[in-house]
C-alpha atoms as a PDB file:
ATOM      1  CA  UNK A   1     103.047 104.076  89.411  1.00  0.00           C
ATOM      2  CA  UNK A   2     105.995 105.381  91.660  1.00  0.00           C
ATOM      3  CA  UNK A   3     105.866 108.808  91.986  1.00  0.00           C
ATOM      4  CA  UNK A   4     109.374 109.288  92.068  1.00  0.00           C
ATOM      5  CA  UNK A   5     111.196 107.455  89.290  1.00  0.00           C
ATOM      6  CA  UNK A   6     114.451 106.077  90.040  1.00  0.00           C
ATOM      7  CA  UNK A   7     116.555 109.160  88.136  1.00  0.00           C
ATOM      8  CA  UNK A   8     115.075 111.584  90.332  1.00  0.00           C
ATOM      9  CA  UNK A   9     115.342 109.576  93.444  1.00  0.00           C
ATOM     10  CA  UNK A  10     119.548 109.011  92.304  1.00  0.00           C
ATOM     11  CA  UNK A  11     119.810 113.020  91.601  1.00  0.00           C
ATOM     12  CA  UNK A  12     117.781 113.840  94.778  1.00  0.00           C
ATOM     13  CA  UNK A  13     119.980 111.416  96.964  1.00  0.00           C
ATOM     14  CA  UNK A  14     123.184 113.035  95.400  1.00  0.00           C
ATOM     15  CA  UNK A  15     121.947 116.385  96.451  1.00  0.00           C
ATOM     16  CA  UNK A  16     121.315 115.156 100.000  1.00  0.00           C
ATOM     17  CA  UNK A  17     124.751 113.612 100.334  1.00  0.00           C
ATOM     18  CA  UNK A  18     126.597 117.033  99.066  1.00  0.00           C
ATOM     19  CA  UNK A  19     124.421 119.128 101.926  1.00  0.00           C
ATOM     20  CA  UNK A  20     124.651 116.508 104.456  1.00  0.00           C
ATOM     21  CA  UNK A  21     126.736 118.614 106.304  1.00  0.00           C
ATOM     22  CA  UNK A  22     125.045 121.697 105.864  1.00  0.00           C
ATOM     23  CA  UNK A  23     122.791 123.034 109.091  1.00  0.00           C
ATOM     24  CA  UNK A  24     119.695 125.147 108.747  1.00  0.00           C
ATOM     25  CA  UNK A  25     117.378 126.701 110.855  1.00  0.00           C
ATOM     26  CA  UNK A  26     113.832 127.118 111.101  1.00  0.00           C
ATOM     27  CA  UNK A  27     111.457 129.383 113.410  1.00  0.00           C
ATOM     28  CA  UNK A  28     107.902 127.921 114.666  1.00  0.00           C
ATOM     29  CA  UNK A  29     105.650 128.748 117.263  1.00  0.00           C
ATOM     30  CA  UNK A  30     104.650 126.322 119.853  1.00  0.00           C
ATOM     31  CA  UNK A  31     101.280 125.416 117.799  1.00  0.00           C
ATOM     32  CA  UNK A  32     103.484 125.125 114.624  1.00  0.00           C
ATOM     33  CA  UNK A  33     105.663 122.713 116.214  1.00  0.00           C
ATOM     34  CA  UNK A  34     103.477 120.881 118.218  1.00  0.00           C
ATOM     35  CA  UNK A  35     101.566 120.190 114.598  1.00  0.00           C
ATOM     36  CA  UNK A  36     104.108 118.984 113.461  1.00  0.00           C
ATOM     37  CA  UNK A  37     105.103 116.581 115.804  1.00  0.00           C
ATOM     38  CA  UNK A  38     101.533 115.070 116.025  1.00  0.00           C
ATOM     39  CA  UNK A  39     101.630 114.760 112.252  1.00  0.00           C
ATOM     40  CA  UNK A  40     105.235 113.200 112.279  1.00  0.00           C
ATOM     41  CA  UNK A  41     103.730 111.070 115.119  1.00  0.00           C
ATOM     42  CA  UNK A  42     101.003 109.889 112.743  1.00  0.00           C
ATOM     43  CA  UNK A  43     103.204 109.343 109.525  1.00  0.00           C
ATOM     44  CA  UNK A  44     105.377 106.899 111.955  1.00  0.00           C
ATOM     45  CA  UNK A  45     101.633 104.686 112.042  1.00  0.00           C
ATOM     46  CA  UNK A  46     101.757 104.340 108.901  1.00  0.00           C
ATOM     47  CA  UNK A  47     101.839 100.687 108.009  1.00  0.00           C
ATOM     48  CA  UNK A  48     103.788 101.203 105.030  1.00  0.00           C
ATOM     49  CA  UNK A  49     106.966 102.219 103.239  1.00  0.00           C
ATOM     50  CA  UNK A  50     107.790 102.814 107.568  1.00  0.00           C
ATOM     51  CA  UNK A  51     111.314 101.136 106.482  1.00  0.00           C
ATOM     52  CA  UNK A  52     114.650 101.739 106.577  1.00  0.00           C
ATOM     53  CA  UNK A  53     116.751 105.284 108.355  1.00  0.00           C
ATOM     54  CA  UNK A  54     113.750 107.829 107.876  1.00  0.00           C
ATOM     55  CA  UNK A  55     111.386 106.303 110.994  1.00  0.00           C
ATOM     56  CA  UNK A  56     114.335 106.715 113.393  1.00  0.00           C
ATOM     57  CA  UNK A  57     115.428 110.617 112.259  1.00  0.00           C
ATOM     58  CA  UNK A  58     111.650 111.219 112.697  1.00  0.00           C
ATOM     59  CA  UNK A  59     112.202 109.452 116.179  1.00  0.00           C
ATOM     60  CA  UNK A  60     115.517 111.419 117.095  1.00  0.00           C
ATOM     61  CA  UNK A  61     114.019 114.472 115.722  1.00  0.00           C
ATOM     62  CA  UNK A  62     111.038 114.297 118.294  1.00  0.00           C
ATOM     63  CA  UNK A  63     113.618 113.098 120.938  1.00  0.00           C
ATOM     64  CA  UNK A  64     115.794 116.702 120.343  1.00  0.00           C
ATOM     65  CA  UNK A  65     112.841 119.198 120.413  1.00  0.00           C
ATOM     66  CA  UNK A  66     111.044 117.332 123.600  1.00  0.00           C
ATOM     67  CA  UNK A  67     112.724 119.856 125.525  1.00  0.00           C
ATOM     68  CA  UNK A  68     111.495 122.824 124.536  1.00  0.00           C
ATOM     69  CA  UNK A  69     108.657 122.025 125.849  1.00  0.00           C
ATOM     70  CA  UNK A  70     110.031 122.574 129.572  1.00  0.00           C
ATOM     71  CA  UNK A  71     107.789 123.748 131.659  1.00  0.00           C
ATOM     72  CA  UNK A  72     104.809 122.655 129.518  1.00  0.00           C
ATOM     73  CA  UNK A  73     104.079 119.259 131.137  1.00  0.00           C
ATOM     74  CA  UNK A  74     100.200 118.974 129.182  1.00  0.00           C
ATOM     75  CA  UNK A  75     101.887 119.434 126.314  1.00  0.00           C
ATOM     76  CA  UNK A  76     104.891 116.807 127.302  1.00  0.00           C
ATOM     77  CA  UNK A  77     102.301 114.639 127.896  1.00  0.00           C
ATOM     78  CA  UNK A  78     100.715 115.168 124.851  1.00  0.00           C
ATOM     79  CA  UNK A  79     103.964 114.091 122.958  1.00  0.00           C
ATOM     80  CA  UNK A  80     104.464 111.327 124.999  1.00  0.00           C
ATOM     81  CA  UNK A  81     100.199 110.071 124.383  1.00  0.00           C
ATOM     82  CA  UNK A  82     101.107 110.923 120.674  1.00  0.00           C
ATOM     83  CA  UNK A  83     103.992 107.853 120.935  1.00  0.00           C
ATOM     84  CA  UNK A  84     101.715 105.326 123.131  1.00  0.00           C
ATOM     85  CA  UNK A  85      99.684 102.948 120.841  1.00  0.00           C
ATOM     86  CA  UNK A  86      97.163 102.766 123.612  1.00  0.00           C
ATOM     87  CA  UNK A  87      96.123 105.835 122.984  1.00  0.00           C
ATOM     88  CA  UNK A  88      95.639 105.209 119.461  1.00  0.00           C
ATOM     89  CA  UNK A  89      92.304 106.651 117.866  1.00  0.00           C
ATOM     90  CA  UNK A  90      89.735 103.960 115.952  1.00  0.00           C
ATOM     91  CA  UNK A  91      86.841 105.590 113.876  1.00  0.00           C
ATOM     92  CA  UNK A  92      83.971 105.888 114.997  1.00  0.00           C
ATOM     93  CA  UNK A  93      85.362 106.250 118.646  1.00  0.00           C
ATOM     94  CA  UNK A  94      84.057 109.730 119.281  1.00  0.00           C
ATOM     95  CA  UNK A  95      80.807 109.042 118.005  1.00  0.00           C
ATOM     96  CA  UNK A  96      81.596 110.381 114.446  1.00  0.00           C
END
């Protein structure tokens, strides 16, 4: 079963489409952030439903907050491991 059915998914589009336009913003801390992009990172591995507009906003969205990490080049590096299949995880690699 599809989570979202496809009345909510036309409503939810429709409210997308009238805020398109409309900018917010949103406060994190370095740790916060950096979460997020490994988790964004991870979502983009994903061997499914990795179709269509969303993969390359997630892209672009990494792309725009790189810099803010100026200054920071372990955690720069980090971002750019996080985007390098070969240094993709496999179970059982650390012994676990």
């Amino acid at each position: 079963m599809n989570i979202i059915d496809k009345n909510l998914e036309s409503r939810a589009l429709e409210e997308l489409k009238a805020n398109s336009k409309a900018e917010i913003t949103i406060q994190l801390s370095y740790p916060d952030l950096i979460s997020i992009i490994g988790a964004l990172q991870l979502a983009l591995r994903h061997p499914y439903n990795n179709k269509g507009p969303l993969p390359e906003r997630v892209r672009l969205f990494i792309k725009n907050v790189k810099p803010l990490f100026a200054g920071m080049p372990a955690l720069r590096e980090v971002i750019e491991r996080g985007d390098d299949p070969v240094f993709d995880w496999e179970p059982g690699e650390d012994g676990s």
